[in-house]
PDB file of N, CA and C in Angstrom:
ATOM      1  N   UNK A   1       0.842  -1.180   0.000  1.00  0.00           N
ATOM      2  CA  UNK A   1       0.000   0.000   0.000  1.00  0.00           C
ATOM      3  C   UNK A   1       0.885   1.241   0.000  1.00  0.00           C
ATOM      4  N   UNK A   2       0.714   1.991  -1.064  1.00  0.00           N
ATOM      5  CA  UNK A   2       1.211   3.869  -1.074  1.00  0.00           C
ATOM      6  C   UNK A   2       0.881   4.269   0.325  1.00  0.00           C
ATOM      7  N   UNK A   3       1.841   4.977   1.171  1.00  0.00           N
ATOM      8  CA  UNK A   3       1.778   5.882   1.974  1.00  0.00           C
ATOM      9  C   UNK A   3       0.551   6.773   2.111  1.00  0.00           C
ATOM     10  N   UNK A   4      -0.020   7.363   0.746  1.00  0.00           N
ATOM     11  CA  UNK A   4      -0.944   8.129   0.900  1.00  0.00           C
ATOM     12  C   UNK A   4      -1.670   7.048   0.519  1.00  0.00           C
ATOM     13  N   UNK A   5      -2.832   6.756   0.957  1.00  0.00           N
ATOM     14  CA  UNK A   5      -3.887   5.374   0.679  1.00  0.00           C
ATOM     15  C   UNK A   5      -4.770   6.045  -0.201  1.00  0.00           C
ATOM     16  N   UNK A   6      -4.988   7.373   0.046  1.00  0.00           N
ATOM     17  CA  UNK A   6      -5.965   7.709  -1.602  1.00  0.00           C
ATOM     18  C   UNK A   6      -5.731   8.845  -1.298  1.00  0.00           C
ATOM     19  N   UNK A   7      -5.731   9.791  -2.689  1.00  0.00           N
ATOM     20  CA  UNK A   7      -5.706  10.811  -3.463  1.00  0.00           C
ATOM     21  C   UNK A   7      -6.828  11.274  -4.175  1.00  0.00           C
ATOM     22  N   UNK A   8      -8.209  11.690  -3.752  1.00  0.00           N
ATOM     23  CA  UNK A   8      -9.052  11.500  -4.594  1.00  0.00           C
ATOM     24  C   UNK A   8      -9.846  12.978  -4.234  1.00  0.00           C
ATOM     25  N   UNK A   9     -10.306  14.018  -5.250  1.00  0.00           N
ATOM     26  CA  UNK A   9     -10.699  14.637  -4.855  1.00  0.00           C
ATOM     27  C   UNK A   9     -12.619  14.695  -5.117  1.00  0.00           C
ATOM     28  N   UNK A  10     -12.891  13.431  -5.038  1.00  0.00           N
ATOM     29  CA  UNK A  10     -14.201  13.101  -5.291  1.00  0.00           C
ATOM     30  C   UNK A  10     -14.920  12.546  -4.273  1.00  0.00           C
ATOM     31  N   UNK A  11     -14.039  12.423  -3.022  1.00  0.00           N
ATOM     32  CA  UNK A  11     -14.696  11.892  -2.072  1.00  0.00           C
ATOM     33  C   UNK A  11     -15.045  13.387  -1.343  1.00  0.00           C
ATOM     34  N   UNK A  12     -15.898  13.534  -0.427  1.00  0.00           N
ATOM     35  CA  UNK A  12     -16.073  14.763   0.131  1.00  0.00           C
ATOM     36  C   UNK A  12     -16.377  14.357   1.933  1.00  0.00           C
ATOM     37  N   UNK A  13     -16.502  15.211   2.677  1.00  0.00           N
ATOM     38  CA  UNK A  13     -16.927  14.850   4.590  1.00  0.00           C
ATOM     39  C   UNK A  13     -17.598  15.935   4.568  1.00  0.00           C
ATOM     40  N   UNK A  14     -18.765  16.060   5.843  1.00  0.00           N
ATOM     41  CA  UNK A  14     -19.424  17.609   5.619  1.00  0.00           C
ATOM     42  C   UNK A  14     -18.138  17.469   7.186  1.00  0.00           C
ATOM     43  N   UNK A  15     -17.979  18.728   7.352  1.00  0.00           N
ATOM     44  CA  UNK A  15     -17.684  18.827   8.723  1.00  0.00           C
ATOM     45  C   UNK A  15     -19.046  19.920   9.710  1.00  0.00           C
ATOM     46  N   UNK A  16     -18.684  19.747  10.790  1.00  0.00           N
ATOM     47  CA  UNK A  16     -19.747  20.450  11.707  1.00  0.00           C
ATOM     48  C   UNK A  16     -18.971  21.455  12.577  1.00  0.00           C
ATOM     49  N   UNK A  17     -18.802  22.814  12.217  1.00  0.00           N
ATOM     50  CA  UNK A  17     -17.819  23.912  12.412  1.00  0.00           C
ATOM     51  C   UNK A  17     -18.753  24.222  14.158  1.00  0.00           C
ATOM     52  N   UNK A  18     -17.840  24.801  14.823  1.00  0.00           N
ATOM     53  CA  UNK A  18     -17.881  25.092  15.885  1.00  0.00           C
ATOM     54  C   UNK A  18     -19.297  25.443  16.055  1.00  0.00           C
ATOM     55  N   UNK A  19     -19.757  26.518  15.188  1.00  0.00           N
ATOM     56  CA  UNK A  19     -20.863  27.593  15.537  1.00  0.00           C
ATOM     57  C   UNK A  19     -22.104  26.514  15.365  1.00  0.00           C
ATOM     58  N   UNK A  20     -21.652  25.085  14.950  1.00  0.00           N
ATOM     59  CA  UNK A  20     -22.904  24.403  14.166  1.00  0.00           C
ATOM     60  C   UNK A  20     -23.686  24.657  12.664  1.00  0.00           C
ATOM     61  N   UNK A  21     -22.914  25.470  12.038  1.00  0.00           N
ATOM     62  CA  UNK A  21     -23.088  25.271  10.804  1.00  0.00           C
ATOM     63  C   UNK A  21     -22.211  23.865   9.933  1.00  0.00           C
ATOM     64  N   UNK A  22     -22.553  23.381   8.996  1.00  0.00           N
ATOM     65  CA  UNK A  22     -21.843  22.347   8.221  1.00  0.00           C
ATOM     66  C   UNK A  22     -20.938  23.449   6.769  1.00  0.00           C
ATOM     67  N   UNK A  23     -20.061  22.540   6.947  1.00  0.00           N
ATOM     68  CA  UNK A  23     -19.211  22.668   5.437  1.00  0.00           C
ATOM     69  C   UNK A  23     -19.074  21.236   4.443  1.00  0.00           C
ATOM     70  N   UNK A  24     -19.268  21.872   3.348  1.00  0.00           N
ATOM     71  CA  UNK A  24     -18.716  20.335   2.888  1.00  0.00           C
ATOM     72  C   UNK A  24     -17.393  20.323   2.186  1.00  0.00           C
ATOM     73  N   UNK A  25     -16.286  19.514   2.285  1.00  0.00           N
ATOM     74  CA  UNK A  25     -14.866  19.845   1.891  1.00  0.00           C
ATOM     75  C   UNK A  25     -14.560  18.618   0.781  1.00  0.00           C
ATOM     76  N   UNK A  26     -13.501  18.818   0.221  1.00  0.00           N
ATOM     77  CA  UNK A  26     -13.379  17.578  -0.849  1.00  0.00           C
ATOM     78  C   UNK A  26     -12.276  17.240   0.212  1.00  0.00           C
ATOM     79  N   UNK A  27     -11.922  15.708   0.189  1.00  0.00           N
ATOM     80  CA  UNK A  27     -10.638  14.956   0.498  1.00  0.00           C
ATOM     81  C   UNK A  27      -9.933  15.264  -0.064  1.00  0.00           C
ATOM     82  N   UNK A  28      -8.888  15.788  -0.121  1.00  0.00           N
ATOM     83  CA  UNK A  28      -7.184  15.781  -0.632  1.00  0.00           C
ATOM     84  C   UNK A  28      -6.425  14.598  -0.750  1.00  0.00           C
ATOM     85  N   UNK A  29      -6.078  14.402   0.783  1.00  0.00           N
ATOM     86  CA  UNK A  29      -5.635  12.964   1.180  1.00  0.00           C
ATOM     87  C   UNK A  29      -5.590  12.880   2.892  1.00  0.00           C
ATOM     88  N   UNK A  30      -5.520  11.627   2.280  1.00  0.00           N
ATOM     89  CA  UNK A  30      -4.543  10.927   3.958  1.00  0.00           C
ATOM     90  C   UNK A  30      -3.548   9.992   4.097  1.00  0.00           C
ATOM     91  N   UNK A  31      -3.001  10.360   5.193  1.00  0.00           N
ATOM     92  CA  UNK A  31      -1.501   9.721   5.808  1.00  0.00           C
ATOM     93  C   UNK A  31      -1.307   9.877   6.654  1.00  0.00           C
ATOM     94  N   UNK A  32      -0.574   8.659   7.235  1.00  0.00           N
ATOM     95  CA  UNK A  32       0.005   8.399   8.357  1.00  0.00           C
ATOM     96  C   UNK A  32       1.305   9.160   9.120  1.00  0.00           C
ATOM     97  N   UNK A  33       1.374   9.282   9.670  1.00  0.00           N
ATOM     98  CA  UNK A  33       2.508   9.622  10.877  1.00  0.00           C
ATOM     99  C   UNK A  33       2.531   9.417  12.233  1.00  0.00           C
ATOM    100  N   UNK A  34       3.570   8.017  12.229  1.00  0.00           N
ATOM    101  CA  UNK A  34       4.001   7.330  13.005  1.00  0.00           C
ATOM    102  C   UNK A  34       2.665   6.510  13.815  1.00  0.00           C
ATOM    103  N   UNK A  35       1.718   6.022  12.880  1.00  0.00           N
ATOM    104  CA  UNK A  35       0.867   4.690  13.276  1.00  0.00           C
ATOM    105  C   UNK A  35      -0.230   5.534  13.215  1.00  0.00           C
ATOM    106  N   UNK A  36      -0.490   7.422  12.977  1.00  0.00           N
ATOM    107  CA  UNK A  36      -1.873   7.621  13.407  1.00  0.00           C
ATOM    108  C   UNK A  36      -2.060   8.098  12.000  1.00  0.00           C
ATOM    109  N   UNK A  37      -3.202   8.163  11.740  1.00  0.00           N
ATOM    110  CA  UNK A  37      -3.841   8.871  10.256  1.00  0.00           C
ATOM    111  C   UNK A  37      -4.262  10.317  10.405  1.00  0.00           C
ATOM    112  N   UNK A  38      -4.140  10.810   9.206  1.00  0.00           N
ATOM    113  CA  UNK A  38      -4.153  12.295   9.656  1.00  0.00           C
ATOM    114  C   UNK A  38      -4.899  12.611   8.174  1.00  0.00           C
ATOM    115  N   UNK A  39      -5.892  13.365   8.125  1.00  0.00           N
ATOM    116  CA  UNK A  39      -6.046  13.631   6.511  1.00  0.00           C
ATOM    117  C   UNK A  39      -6.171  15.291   6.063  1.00  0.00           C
ATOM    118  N   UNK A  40      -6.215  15.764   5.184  1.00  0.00           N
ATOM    119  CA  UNK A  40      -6.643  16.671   4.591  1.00  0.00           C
ATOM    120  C   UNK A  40      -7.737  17.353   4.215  1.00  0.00           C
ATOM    121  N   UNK A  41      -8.111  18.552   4.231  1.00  0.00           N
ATOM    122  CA  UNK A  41      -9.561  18.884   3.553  1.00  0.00           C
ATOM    123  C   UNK A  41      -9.286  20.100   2.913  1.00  0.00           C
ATOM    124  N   UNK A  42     -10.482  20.564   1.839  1.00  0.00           N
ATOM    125  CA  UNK A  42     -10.303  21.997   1.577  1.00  0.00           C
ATOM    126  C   UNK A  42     -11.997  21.871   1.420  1.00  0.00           C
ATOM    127  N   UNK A  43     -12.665  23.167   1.551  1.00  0.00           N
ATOM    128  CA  UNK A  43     -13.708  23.665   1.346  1.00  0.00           C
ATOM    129  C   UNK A  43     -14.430  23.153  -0.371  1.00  0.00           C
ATOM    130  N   UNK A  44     -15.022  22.234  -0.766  1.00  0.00           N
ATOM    131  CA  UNK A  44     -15.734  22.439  -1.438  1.00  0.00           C
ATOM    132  C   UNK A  44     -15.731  23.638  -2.686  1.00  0.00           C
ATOM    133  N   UNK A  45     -15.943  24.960  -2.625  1.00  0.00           N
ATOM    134  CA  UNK A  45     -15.895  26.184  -2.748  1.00  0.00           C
ATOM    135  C   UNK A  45     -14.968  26.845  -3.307  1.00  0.00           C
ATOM    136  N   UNK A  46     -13.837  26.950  -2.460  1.00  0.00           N
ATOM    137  CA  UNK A  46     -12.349  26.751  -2.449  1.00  0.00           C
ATOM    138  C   UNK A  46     -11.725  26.003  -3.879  1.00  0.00           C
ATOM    139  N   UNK A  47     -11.888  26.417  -4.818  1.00  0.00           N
ATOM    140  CA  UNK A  47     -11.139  25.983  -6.070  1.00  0.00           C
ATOM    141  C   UNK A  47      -9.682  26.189  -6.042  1.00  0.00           C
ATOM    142  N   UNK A  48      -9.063  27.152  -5.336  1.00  0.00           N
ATOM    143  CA  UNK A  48      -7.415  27.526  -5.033  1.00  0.00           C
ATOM    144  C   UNK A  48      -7.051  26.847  -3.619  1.00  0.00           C
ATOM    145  N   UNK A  49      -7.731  26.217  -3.193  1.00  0.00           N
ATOM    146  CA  UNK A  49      -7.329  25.716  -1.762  1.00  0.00           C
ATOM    147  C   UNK A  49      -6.639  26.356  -0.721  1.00  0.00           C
ATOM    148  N   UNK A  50      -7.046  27.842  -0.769  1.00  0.00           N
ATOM    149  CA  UNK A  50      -6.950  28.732   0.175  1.00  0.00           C
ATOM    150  C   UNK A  50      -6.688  28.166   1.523  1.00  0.00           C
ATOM    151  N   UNK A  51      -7.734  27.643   2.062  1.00  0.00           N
ATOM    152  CA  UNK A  51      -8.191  26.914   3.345  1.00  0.00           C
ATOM    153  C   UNK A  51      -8.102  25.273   2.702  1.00  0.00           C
ATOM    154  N   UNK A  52      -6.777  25.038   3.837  1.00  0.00           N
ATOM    155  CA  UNK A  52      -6.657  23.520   3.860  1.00  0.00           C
ATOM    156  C   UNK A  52      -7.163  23.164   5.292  1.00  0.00           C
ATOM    157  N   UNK A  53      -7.929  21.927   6.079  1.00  0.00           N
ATOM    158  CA  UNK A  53      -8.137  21.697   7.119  1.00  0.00           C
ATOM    159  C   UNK A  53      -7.363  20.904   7.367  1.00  0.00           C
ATOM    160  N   UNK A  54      -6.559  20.354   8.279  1.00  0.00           N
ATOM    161  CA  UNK A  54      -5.601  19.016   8.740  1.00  0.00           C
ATOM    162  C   UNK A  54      -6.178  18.352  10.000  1.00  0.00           C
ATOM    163  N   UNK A  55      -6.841  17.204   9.918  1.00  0.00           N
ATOM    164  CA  UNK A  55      -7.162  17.023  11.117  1.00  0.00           C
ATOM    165  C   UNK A  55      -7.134  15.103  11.542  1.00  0.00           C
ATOM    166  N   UNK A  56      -6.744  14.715  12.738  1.00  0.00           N
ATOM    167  CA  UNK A  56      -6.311  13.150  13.383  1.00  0.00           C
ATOM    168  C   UNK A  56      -8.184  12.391  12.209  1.00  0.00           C
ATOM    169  N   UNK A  57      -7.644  10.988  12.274  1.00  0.00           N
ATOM    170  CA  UNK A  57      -8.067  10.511  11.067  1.00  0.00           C
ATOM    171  C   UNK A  57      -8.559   9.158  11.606  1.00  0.00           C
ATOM    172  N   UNK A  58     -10.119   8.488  12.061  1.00  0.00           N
ATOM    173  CA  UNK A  58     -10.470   7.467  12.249  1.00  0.00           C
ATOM    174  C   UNK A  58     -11.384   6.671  11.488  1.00  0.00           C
ATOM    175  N   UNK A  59     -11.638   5.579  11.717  1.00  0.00           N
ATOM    176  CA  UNK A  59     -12.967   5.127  11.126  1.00  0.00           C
ATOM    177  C   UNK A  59     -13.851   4.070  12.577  1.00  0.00           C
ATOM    178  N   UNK A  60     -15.180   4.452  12.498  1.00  0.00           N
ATOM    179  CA  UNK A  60     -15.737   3.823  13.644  1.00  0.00           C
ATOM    180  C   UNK A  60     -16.049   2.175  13.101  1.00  0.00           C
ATOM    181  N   UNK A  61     -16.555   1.682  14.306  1.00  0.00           N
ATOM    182  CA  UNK A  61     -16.779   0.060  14.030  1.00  0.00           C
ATOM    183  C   UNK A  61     -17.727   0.162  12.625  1.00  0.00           C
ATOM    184  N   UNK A  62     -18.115   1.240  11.838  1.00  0.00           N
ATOM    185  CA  UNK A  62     -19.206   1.031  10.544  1.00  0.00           C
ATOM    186  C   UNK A  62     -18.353   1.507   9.606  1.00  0.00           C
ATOM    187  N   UNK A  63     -16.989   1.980   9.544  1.00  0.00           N
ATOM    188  CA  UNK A  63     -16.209   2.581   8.788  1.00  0.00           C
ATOM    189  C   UNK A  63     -16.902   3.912   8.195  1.00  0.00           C
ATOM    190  N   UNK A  64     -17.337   4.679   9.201  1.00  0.00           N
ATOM    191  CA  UNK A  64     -17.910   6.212   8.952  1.00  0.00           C
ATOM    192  C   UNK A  64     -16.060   6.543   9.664  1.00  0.00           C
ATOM    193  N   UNK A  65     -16.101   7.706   9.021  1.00  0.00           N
ATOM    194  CA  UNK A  65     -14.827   8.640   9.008  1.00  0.00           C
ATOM    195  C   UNK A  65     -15.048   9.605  10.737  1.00  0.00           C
ATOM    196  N   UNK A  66     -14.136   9.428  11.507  1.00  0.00           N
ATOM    197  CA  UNK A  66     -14.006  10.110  12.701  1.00  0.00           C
ATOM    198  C   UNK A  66     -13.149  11.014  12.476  1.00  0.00           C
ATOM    199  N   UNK A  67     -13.338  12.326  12.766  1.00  0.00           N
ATOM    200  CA  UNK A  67     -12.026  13.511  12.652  1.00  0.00           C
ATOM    201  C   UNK A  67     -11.853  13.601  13.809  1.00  0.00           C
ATOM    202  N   UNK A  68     -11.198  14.229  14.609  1.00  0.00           N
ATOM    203  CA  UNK A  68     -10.327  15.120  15.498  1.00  0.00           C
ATOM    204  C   UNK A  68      -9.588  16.381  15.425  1.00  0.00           C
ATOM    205  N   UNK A  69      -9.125  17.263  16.151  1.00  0.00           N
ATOM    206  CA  UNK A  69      -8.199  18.345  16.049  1.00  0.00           C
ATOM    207  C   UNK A  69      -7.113  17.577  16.395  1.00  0.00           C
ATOM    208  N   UNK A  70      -6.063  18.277  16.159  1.00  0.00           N
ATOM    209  CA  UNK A  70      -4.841  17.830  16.349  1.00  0.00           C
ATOM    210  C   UNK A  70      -4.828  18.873  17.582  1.00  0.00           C
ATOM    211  N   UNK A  71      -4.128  18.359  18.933  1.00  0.00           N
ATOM    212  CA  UNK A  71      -4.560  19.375  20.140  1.00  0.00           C
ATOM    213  C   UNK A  71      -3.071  20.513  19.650  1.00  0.00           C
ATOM    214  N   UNK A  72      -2.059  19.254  19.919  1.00  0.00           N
ATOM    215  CA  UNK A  72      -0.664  20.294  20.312  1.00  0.00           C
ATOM    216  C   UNK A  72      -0.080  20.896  18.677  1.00  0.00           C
ATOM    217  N   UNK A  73       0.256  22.247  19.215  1.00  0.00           N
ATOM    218  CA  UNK A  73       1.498  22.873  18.329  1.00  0.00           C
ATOM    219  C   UNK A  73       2.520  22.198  17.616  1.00  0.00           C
ATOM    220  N   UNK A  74       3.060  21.598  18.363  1.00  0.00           N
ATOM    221  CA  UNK A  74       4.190  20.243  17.555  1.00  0.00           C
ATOM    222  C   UNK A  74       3.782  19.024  16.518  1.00  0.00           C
ATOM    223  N   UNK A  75       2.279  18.930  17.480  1.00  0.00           N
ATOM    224  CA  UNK A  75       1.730  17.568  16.550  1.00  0.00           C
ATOM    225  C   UNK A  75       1.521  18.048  15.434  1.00  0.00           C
ATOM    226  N   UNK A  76       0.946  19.331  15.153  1.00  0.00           N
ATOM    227  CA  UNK A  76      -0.052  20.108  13.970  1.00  0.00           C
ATOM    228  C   UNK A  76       0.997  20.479  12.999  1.00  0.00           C
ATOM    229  N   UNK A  77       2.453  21.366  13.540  1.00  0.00           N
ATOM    230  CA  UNK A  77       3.705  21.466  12.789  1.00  0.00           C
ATOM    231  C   UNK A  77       4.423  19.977  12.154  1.00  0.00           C
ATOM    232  N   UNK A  78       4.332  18.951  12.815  1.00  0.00           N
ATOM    233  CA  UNK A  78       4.563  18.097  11.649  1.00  0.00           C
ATOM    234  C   UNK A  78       3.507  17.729  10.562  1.00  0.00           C
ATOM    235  N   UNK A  79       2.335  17.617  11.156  1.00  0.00           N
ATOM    236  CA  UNK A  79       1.456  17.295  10.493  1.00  0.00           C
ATOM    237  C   UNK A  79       1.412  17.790   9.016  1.00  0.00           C
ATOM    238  N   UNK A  80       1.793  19.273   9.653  1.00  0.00           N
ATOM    239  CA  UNK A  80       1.917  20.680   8.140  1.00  0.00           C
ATOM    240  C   UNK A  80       2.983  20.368   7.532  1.00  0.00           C
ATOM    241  N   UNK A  81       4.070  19.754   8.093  1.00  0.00           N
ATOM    242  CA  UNK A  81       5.483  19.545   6.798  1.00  0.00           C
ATOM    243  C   UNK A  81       5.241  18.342   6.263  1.00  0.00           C
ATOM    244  N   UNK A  82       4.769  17.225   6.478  1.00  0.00           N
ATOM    245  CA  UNK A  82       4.251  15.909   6.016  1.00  0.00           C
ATOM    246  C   UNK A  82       3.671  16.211   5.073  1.00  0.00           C
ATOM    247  N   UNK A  83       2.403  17.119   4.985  1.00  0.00           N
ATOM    248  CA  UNK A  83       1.540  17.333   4.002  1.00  0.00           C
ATOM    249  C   UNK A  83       1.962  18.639   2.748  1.00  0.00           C
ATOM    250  N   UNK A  84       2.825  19.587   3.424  1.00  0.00           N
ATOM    251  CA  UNK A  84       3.832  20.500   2.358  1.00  0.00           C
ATOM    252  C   UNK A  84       4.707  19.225   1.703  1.00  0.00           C
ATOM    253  N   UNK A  85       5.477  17.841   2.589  1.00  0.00           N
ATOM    254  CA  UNK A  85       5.955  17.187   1.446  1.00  0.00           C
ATOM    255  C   UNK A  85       5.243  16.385   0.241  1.00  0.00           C
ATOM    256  N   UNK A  86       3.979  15.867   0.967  1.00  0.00           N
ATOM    257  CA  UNK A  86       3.673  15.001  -0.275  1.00  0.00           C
ATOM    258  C   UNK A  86       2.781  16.233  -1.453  1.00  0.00           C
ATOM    259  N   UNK A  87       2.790  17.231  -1.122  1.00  0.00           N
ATOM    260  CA  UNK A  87       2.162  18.209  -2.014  1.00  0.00           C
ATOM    261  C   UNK A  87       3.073  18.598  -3.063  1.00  0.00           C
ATOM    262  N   UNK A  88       4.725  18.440  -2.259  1.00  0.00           N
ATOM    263  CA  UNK A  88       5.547  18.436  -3.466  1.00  0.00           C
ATOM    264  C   UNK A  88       5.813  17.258  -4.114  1.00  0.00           C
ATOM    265  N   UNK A  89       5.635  15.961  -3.839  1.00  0.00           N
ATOM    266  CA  UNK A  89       5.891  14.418  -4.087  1.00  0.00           C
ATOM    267  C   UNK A  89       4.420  14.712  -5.857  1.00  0.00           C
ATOM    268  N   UNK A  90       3.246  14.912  -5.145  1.00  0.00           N
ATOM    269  CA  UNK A  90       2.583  15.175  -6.366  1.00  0.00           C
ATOM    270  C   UNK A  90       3.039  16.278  -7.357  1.00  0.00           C
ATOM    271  N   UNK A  91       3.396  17.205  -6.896  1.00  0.00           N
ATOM    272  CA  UNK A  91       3.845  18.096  -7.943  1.00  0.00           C
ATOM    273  C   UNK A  91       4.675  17.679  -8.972  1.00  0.00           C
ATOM    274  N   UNK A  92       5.838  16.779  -8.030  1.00  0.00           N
ATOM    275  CA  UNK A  92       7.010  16.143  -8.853  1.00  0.00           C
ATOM    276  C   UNK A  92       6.738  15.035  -9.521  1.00  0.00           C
ATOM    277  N   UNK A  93       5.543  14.260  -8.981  1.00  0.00           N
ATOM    278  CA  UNK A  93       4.928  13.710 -10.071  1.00  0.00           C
ATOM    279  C   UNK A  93       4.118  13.726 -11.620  1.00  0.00           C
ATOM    280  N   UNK A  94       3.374  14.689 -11.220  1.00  0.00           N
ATOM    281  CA  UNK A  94       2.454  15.557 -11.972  1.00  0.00           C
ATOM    282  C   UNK A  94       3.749  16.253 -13.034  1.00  0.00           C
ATOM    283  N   UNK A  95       4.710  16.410 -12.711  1.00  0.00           N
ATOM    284  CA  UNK A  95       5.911  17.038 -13.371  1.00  0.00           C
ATOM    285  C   UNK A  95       6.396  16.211 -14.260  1.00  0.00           C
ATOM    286  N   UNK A  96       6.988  14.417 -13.878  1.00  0.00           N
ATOM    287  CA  UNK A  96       7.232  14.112 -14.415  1.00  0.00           C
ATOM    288  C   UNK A  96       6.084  13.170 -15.632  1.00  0.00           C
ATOM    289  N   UNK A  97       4.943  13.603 -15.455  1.00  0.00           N
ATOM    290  CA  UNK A  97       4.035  13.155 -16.343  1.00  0.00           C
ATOM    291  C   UNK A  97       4.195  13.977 -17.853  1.00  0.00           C
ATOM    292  N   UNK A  98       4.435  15.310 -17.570  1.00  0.00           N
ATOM    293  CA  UNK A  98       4.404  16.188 -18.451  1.00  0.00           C
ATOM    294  C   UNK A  98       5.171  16.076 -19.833  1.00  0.00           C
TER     295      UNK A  98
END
């Protein structure tokens, strides 16, 4: 299995924002770091991916998708260079397609 287990921007999650309004975001991806899953989001909306969301990554006993915040500063800073690398891993892919 690829590191990133899917790449798909056709899957979507609504999320449920603080205030209780919903968003709906497309998947980017997800990946692991160091045994936990972590995935990606951007807004639906968001065609430039202005707003990326990063957030801890489960699935319950029905395989519905569980998010989390990432609590700490450190966890969230790797989280962000993991996902700046494989953003360049696709680029350099996408590159060498060309």
């Amino acid at each position: 299995m690829k590191e990133r287990d899917f790449d798909a921007t056709d899957l979507t999650i609504n999320l449920e924002l603080e205030d209780g309004t919903e968003m709906e975001c497309d998947v980017l991806v997800r990946f692991p770091i160091d045994g936990q899953q972590y995935i990606a989001l951007a807004p639906c909306d968001d065609e430039d991916f202005d707003n990326i969301y990063l957030y801890r990554f489960a699935e319950d006993k029905d395989g519905e998708p569980v998010l989390t915040n990432i609590e700490s500063d450190e966890e969230y800073e790797t989280v962000a260079d993991r996902f700046d690398e494989i953003l360049d891993e696709i680029e350099w892919e996408q590159a060498q397609e060309d």
